[in-house]
Protein backbone atom coordinates (compact mmCIF):
# COMPACT_ATOMS: atom_id res chain seq x y z
CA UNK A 1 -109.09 21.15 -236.24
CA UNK A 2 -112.17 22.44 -233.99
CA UNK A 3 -114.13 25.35 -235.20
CA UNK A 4 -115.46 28.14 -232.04
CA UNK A 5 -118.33 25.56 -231.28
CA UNK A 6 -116.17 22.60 -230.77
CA UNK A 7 -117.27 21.08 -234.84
CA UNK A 8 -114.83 19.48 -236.82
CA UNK A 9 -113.14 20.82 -239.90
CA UNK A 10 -111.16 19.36 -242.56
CA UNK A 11 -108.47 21.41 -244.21
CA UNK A 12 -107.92 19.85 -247.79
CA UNK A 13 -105.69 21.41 -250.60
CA UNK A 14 -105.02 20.60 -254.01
CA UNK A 15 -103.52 21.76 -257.53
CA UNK A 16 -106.11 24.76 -258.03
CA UNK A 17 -104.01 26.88 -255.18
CA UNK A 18 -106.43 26.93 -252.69
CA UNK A 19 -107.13 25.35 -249.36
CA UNK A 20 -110.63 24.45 -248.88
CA UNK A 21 -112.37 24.06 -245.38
CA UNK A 22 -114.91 21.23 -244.54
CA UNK A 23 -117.85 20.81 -241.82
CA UNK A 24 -117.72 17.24 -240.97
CA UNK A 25 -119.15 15.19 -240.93
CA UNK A 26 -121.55 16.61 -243.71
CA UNK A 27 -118.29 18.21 -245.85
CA UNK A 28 -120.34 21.32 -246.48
CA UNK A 29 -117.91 23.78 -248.24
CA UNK A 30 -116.89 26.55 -245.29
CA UNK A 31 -114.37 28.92 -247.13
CA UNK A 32 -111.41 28.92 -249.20
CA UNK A 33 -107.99 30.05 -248.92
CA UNK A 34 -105.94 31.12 -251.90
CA UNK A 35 -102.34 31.55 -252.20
CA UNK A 36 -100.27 32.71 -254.96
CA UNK A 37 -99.20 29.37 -256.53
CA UNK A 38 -100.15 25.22 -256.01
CA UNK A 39 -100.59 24.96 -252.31
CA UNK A 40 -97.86 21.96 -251.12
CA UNK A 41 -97.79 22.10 -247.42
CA UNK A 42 -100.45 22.84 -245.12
CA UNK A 43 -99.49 22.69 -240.96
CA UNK A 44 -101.43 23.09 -237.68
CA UNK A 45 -99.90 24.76 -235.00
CA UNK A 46 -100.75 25.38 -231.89
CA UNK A 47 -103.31 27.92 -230.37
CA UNK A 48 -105.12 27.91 -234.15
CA UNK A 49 -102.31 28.90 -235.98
CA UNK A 50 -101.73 27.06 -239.86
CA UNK A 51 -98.92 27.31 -241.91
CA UNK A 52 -99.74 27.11 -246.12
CA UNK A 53 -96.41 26.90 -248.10
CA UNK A 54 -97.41 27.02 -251.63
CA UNK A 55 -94.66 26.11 -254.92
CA UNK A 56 -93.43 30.10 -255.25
CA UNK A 57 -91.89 29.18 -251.86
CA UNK A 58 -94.11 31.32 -249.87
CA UNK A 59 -95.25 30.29 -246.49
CA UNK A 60 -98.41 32.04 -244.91
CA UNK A 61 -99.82 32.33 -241.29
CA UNK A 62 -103.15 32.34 -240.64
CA UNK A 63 -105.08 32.15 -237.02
CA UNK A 64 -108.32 30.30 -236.84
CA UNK A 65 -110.32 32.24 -234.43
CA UNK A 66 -111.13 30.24 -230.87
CA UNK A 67 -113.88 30.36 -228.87
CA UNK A 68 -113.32 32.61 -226.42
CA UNK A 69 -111.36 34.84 -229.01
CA UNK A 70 -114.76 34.89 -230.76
CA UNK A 71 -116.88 35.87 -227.79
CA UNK A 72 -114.64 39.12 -226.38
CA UNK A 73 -114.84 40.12 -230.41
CA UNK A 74 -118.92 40.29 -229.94
C-alpha cells in the first residue's frame, strides 16, 4: 500500500497480535496495530480501507489516510 506521499508500506503480522507497518525500502518500523488475539487475516480494500481478522473471530476496519484526505485535515 502507498502512504500520503506516494512511499511504500509493508503490512506484516505475526503471533504477538499485532500488525506492524514498514517504510520500504529501508523497513523502518512506522506503527503498530493491536488486536485482541493472534492476528490471521489481514486485507486491502479499496480507497485505504484494511480488514484485520484476528483468532477471537473479530474482524476490524481501519482507513489509511490518503493524500488529499490528509491535506483538507491541515
Amino acid at each position: 500500500m502507498l502512504d500520503a506521499e506516494a512511499k511504500p508500506v509493508l503490512f506484516s503480522s505475526g503471533k504477538d497480535s499485532a500488525i506492524r507497518l514498514y517504510e520500504l525500502p529501508s523497513f523502518k518500523l512506522r506503527a503498530r496495530i493491536f488486536s485482541r488475539r493472534e492476528v490471521e487475516v489481514d486485507q486491502i480494500g479499496p480507497a485505504g480501507l484494511f480488514f484485520p481478522g484476528d483468532a477471537s473471530g473479530s474482524v476490524g476496519v481501519w482507513k489509511w489516510l490518503l493524500a488529499e484526505q490528509q491535506k483538507m485535515e491541515t
